[in-house]
PDB file of N, CA and C in Angstrom:
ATOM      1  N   UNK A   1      -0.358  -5.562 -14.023  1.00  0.00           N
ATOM      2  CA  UNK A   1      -1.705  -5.413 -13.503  1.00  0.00           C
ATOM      3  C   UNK A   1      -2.533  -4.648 -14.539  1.00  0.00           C
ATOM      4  N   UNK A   2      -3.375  -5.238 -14.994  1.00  0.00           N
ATOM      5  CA  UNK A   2      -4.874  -4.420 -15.955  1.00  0.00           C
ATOM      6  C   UNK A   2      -5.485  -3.207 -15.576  1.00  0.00           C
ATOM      7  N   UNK A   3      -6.024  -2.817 -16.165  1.00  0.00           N
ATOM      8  CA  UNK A   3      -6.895  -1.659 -15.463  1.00  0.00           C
ATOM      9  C   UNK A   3      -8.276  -2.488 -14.851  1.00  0.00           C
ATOM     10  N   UNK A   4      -8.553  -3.574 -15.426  1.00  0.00           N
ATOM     11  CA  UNK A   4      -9.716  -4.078 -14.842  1.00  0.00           C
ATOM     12  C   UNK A   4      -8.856  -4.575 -13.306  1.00  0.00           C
ATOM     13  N   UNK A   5      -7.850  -5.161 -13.146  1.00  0.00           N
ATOM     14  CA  UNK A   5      -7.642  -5.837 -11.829  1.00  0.00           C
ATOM     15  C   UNK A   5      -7.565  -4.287 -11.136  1.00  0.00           C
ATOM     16  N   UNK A   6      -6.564  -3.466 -11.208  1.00  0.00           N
ATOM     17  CA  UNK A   6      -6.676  -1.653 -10.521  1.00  0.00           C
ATOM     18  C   UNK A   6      -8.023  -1.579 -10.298  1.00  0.00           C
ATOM     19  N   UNK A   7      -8.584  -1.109 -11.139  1.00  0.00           N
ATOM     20  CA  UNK A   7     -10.214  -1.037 -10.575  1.00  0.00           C
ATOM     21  C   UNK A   7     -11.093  -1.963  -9.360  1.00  0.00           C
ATOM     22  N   UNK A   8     -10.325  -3.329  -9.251  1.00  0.00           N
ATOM     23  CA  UNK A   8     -11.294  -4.252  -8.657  1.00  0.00           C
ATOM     24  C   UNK A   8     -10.557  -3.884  -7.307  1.00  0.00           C
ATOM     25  N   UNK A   9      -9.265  -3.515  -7.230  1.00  0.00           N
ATOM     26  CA  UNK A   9      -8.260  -3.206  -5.858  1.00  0.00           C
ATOM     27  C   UNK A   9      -9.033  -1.870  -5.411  1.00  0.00           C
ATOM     28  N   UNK A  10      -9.264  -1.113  -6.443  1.00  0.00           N
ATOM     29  CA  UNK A  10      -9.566   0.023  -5.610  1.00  0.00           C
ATOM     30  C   UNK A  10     -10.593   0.379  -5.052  1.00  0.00           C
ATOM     31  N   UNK A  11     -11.891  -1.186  -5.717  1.00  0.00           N
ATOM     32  CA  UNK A  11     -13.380  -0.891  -5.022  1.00  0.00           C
ATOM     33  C   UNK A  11     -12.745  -1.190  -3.256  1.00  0.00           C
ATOM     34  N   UNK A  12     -12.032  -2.496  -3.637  1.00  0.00           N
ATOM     35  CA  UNK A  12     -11.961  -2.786  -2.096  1.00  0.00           C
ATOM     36  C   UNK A  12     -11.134  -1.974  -0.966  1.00  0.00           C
ATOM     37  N   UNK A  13      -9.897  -1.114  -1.601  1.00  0.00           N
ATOM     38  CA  UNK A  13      -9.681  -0.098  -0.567  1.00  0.00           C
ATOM     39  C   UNK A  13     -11.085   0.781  -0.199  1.00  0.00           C
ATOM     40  N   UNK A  14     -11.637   1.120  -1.118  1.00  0.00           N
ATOM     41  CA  UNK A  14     -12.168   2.146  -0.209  1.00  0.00           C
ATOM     42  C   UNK A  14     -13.220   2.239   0.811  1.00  0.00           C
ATOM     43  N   UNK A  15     -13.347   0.659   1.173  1.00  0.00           N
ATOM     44  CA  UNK A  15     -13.768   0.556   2.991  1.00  0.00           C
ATOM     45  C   UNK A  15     -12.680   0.654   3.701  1.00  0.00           C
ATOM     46  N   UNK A  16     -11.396   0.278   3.425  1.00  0.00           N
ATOM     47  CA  UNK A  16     -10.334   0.184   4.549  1.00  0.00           C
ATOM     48  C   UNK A  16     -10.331   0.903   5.002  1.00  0.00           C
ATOM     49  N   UNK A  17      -9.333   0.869   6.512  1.00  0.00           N
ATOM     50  CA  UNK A  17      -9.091   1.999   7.263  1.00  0.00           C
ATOM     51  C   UNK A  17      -7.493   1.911   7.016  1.00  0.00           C
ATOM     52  N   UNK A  18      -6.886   2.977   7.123  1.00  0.00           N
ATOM     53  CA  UNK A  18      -5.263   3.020   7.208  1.00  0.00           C
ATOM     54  C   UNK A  18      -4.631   2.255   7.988  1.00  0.00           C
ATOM     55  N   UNK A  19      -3.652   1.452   7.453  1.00  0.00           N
ATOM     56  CA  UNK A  19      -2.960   1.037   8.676  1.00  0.00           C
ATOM     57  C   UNK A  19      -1.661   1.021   8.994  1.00  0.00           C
ATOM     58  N   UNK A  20      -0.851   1.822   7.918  1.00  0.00           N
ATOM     59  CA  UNK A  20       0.309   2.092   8.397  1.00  0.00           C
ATOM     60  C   UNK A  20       0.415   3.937   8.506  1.00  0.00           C
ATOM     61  N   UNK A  21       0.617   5.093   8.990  1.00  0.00           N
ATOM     62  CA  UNK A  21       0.894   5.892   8.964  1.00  0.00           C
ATOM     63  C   UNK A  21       2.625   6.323   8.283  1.00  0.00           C
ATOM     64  N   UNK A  22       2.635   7.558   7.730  1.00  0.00           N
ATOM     65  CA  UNK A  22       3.999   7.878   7.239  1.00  0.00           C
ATOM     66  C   UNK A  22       4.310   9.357   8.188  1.00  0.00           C
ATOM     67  N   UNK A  23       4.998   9.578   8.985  1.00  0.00           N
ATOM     68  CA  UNK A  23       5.263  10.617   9.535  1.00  0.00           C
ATOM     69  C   UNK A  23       6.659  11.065   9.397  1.00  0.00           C
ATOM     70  N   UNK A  24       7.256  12.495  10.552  1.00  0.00           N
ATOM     71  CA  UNK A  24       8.208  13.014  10.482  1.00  0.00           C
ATOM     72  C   UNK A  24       9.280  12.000  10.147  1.00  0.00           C
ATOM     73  N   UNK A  25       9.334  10.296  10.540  1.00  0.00           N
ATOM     74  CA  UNK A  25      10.597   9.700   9.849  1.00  0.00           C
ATOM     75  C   UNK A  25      10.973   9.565   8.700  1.00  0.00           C
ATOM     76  N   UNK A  26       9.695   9.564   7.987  1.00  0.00           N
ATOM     77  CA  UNK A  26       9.430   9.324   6.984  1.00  0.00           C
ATOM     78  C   UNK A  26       9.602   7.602   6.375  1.00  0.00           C
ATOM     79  N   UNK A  27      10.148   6.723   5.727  1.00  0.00           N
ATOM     80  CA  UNK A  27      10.411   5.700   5.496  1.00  0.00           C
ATOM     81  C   UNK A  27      11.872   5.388   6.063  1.00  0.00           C
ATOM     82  N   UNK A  28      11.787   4.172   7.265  1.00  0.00           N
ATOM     83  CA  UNK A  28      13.212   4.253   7.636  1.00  0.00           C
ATOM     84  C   UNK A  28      12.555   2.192   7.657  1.00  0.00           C
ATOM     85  N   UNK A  29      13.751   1.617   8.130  1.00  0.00           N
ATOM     86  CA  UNK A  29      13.414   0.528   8.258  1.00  0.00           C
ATOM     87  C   UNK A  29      12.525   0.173   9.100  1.00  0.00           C
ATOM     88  N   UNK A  30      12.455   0.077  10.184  1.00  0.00           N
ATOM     89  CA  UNK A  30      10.676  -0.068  11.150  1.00  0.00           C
ATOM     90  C   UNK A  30       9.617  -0.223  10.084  1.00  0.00           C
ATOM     91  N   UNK A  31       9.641   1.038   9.232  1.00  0.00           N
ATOM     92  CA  UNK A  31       8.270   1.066   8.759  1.00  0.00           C
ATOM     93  C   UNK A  31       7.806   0.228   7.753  1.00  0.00           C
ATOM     94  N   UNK A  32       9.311  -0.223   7.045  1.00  0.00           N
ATOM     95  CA  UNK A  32       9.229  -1.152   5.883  1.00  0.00           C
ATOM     96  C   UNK A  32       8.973  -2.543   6.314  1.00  0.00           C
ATOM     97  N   UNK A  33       9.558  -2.293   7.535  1.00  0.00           N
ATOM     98  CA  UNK A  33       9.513  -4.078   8.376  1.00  0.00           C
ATOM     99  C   UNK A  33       7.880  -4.030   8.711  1.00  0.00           C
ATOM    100  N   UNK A  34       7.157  -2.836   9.013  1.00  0.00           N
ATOM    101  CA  UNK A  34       5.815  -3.198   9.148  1.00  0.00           C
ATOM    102  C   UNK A  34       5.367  -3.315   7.960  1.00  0.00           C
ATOM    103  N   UNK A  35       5.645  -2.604   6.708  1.00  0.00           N
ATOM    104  CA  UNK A  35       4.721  -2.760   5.750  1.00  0.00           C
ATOM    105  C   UNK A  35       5.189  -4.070   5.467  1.00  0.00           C
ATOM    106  N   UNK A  36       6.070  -4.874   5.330  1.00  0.00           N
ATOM    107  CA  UNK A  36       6.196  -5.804   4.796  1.00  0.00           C
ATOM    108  C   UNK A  36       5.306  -6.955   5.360  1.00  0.00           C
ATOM    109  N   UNK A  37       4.909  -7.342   6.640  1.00  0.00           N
ATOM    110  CA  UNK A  37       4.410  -8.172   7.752  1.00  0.00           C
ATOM    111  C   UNK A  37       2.693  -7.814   7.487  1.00  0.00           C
ATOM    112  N   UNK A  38       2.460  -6.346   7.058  1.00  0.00           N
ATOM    113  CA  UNK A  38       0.847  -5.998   7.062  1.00  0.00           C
ATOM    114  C   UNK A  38       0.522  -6.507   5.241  1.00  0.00           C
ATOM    115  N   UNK A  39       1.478  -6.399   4.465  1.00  0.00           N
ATOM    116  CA  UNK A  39       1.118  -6.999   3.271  1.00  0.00           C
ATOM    117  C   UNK A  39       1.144  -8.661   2.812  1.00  0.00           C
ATOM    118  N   UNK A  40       2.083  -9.044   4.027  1.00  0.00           N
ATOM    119  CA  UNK A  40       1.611 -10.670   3.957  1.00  0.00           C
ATOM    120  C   UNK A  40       0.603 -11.175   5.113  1.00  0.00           C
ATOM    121  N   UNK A  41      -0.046 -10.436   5.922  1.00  0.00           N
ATOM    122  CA  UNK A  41      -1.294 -10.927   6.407  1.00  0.00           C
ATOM    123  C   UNK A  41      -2.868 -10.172   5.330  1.00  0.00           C
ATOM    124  N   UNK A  42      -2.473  -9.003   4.966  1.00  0.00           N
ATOM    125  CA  UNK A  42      -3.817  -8.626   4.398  1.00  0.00           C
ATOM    126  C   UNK A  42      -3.442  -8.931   2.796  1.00  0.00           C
ATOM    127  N   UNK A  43      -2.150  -8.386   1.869  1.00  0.00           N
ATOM    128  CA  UNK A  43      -2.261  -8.352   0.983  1.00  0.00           C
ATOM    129  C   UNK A  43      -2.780  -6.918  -0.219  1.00  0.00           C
ATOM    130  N   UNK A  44      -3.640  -6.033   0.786  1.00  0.00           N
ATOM    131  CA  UNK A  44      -3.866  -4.611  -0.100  1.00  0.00           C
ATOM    132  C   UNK A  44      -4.144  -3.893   1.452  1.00  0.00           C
ATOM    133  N   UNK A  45      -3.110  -2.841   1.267  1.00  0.00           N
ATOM    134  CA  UNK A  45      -3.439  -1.587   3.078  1.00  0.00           C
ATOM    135  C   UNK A  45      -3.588  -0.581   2.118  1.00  0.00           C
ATOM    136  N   UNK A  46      -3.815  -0.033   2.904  1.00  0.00           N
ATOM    137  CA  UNK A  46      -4.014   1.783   2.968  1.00  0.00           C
ATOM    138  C   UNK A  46      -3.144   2.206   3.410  1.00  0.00           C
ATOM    139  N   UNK A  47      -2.057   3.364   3.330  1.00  0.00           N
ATOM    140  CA  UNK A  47      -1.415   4.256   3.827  1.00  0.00           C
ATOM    141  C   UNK A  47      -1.663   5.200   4.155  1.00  0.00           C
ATOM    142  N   UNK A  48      -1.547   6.117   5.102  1.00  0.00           N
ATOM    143  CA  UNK A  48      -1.784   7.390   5.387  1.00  0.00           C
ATOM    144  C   UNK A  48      -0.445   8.281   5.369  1.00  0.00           C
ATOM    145  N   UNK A  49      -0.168   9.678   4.515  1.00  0.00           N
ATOM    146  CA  UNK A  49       1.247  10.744   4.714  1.00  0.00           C
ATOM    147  C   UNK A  49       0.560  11.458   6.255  1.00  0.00           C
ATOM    148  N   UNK A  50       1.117  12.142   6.844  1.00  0.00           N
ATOM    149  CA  UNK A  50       0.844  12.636   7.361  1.00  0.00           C
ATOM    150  C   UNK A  50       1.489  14.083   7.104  1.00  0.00           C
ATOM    151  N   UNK A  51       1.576  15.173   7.831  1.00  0.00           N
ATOM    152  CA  UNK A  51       1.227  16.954   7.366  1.00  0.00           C
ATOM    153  C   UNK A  51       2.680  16.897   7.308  1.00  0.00           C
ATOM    154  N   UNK A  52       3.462  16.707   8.633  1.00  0.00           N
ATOM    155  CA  UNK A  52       4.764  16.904   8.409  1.00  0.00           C
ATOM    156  C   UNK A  52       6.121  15.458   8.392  1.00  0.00           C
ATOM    157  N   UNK A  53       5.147  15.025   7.253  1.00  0.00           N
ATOM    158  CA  UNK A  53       6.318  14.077   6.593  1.00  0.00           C
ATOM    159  C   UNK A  53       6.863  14.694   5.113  1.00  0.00           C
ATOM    160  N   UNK A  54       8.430  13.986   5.355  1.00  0.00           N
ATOM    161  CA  UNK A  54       9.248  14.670   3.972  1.00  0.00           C
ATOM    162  C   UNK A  54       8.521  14.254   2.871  1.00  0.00           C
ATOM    163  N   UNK A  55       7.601  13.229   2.365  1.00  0.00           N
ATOM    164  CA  UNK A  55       7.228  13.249   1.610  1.00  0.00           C
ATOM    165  C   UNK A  55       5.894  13.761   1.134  1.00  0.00           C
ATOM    166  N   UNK A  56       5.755  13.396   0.076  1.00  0.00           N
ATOM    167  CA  UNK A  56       4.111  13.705  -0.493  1.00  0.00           C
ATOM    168  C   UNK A  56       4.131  12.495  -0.746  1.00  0.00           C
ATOM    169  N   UNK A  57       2.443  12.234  -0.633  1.00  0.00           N
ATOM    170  CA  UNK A  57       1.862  10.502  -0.645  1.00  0.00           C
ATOM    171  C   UNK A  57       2.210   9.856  -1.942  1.00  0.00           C
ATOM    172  N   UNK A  58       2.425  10.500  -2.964  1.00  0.00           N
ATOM    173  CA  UNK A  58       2.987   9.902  -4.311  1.00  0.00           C
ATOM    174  C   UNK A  58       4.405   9.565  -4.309  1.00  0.00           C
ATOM    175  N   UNK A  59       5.199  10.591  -4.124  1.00  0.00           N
ATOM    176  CA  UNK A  59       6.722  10.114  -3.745  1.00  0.00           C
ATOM    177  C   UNK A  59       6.514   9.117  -2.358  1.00  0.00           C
ATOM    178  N   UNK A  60       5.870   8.993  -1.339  1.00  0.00           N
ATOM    179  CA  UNK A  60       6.112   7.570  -0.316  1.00  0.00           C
ATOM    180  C   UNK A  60       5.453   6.527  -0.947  1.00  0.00           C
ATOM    181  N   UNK A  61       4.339   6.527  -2.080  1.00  0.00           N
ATOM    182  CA  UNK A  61       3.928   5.324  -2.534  1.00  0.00           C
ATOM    183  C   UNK A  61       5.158   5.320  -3.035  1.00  0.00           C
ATOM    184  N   UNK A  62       5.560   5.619  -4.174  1.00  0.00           N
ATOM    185  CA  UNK A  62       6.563   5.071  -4.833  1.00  0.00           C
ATOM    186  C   UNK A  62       7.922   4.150  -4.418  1.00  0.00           C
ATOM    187  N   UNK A  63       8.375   5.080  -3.141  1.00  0.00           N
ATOM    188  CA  UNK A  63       9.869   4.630  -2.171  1.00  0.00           C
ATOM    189  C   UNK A  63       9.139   3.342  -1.585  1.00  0.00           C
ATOM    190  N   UNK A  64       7.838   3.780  -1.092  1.00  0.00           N
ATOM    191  CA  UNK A  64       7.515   2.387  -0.400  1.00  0.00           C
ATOM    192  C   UNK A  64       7.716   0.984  -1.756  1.00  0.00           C
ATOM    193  N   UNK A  65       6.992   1.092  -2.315  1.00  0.00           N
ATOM    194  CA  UNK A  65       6.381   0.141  -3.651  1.00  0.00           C
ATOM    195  C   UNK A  65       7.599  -0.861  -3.598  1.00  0.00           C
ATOM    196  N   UNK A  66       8.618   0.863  -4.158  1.00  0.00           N
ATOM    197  CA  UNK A  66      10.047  -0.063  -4.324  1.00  0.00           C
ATOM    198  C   UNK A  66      10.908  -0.914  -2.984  1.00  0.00           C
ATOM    199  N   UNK A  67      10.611  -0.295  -2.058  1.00  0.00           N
ATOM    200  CA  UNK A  67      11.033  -1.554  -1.155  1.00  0.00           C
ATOM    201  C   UNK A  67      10.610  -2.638  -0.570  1.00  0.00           C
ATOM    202  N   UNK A  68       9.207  -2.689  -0.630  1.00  0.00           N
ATOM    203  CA  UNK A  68       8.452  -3.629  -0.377  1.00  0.00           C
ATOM    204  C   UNK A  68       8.309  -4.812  -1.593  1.00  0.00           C
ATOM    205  N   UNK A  69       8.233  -4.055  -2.540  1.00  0.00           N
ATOM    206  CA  UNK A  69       8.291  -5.012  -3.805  1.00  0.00           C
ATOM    207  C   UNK A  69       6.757  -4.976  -4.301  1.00  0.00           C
ATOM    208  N   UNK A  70       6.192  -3.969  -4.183  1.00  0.00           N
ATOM    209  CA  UNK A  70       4.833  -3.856  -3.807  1.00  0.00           C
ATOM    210  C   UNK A  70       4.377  -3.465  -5.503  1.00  0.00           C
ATOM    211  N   UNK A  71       3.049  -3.344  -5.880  1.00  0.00           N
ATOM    212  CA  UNK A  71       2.227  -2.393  -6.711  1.00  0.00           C
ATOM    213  C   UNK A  71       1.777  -1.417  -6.064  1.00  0.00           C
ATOM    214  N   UNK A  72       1.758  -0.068  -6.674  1.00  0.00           N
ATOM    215  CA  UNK A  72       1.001   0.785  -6.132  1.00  0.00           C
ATOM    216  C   UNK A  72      -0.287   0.458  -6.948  1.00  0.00           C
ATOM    217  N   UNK A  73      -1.883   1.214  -6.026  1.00  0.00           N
ATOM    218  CA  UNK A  73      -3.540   0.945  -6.425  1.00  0.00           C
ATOM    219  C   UNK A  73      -3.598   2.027  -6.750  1.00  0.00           C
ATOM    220  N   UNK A  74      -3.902   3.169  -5.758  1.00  0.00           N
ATOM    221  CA  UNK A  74      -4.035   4.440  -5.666  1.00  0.00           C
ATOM    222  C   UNK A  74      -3.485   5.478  -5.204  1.00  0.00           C
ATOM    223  N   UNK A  75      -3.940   6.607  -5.412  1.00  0.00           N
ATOM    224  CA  UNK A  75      -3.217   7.851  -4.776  1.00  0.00           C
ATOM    225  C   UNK A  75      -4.235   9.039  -4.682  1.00  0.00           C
ATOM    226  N   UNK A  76      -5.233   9.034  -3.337  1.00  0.00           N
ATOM    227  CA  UNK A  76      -5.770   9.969  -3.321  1.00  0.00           C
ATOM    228  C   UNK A  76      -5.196  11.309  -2.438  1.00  0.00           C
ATOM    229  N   UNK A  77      -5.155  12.313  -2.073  1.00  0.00           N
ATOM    230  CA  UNK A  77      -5.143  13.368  -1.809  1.00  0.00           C
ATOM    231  C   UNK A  77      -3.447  12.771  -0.568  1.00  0.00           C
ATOM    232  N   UNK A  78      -3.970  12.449   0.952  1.00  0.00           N
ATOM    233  CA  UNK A  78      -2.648  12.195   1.425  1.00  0.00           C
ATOM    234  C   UNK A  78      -2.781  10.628   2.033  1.00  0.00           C
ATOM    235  N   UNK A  79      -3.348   9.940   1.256  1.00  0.00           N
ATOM    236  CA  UNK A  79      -3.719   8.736   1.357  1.00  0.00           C
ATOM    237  C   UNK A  79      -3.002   8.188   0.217  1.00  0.00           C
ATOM    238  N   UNK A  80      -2.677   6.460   0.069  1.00  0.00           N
ATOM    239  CA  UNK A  80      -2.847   5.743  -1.264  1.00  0.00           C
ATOM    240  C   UNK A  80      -2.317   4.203  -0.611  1.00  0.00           C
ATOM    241  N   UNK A  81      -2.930   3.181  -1.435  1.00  0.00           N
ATOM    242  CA  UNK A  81      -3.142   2.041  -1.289  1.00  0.00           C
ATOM    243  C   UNK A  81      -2.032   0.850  -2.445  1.00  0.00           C
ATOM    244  N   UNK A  82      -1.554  -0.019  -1.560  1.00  0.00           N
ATOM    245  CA  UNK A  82      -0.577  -0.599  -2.353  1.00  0.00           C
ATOM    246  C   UNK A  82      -0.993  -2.221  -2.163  1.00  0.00           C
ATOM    247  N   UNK A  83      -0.454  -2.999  -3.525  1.00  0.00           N
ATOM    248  CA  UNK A  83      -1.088  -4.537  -3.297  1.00  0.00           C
ATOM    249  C   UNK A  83       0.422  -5.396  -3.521  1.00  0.00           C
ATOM    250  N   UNK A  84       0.809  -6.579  -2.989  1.00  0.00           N
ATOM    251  CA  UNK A  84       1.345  -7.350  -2.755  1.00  0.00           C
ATOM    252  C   UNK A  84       0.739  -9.060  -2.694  1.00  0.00           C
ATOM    253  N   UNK A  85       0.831  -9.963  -3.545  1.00  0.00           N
ATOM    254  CA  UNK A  85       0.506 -11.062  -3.194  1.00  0.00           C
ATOM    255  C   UNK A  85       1.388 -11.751  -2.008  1.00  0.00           C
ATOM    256  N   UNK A  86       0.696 -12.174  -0.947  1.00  0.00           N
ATOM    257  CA  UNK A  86       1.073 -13.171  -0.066  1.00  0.00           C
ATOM    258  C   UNK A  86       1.633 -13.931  -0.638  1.00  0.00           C
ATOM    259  N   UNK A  87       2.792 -14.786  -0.087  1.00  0.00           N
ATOM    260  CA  UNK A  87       3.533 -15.589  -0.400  1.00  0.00           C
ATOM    261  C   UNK A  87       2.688 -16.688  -0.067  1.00  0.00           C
ATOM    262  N   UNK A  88       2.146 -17.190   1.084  1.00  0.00           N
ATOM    263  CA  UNK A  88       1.496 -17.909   1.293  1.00  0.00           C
ATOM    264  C   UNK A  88       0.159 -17.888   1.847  1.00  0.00           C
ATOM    265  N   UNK A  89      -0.711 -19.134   1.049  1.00  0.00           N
ATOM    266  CA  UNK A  89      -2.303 -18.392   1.674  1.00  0.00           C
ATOM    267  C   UNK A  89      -2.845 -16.978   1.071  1.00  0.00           C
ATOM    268  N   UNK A  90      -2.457 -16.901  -0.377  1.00  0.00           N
ATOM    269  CA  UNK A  90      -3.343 -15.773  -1.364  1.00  0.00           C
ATOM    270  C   UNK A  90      -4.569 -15.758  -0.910  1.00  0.00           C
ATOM    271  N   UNK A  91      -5.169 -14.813  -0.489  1.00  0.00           N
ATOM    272  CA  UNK A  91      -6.761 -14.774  -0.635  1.00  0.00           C
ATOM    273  C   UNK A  91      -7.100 -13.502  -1.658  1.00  0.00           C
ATOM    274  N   UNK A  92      -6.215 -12.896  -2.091  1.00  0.00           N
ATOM    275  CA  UNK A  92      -6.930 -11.440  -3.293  1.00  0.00           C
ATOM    276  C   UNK A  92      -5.547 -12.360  -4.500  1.00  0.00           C
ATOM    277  N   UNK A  93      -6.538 -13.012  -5.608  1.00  0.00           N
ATOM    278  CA  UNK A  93      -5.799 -13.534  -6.874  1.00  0.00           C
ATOM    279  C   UNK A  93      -6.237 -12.476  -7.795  1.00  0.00           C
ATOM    280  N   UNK A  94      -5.236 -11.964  -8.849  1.00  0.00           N
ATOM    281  CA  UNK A  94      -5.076 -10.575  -9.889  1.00  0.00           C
ATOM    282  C   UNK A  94      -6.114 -11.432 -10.850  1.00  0.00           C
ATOM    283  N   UNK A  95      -5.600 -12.624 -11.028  1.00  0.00           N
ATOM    284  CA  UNK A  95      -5.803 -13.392 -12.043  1.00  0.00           C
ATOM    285  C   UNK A  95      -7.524 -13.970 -11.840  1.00  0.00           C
ATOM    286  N   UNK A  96      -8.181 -13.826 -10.831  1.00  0.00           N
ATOM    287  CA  UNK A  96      -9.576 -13.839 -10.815  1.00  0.00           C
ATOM    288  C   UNK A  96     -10.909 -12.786 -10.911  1.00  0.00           C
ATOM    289  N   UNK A  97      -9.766 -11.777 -10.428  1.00  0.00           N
ATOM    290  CA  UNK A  97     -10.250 -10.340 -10.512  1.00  0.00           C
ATOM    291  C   UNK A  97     -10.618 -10.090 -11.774  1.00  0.00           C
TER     292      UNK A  97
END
């Protein structure tokens, strides 16, 4: 991924709203089974850490990334945003960005 395609991901996170939360479980399977299902209908989410999860939002982007198979976009404060092409029915192409 370019810095021009990063840049074009990260205008568009920042209308999103979160849609997976990371809490006290921290990453267990549930959550991967959702992220996986929310990145082949949207393709780029938002995450939210929450106060008392084991991680910090940089270490759960990362664990997430790697199990999802994901890119990480961003990483703001206890937020950060990860992109995945749909397998089927792309609507965000890197390669047009």
């Amino acid at each position: 991924m370019t810095t021009k395609q990063r840049a074009a991901l990260r205008s568009m996170c920042n209308t999103m709203e979160p849609v997976l939360h990371i809490g006290k479980d921290g990453i267990n399977d549930n959550l991967v089974k959702q992220c996986w299902d929310a990145l082949e209908a949207r393709e780029l989410i938002k995450v939210t850490v929450q106060k008392n999860a084991p991680y910090t939002a940089r270490e759960a982007c990362e664990a997430l990334c790697e199990r999802v198979h994901a890119e990480p976009v961003q990483t703001i404060g206890n937020r950060f945003c990860i992109y995945r092409q749909a397998r089927e029915n792309s609507r965000i192409r890197l390669e047009d960005l």
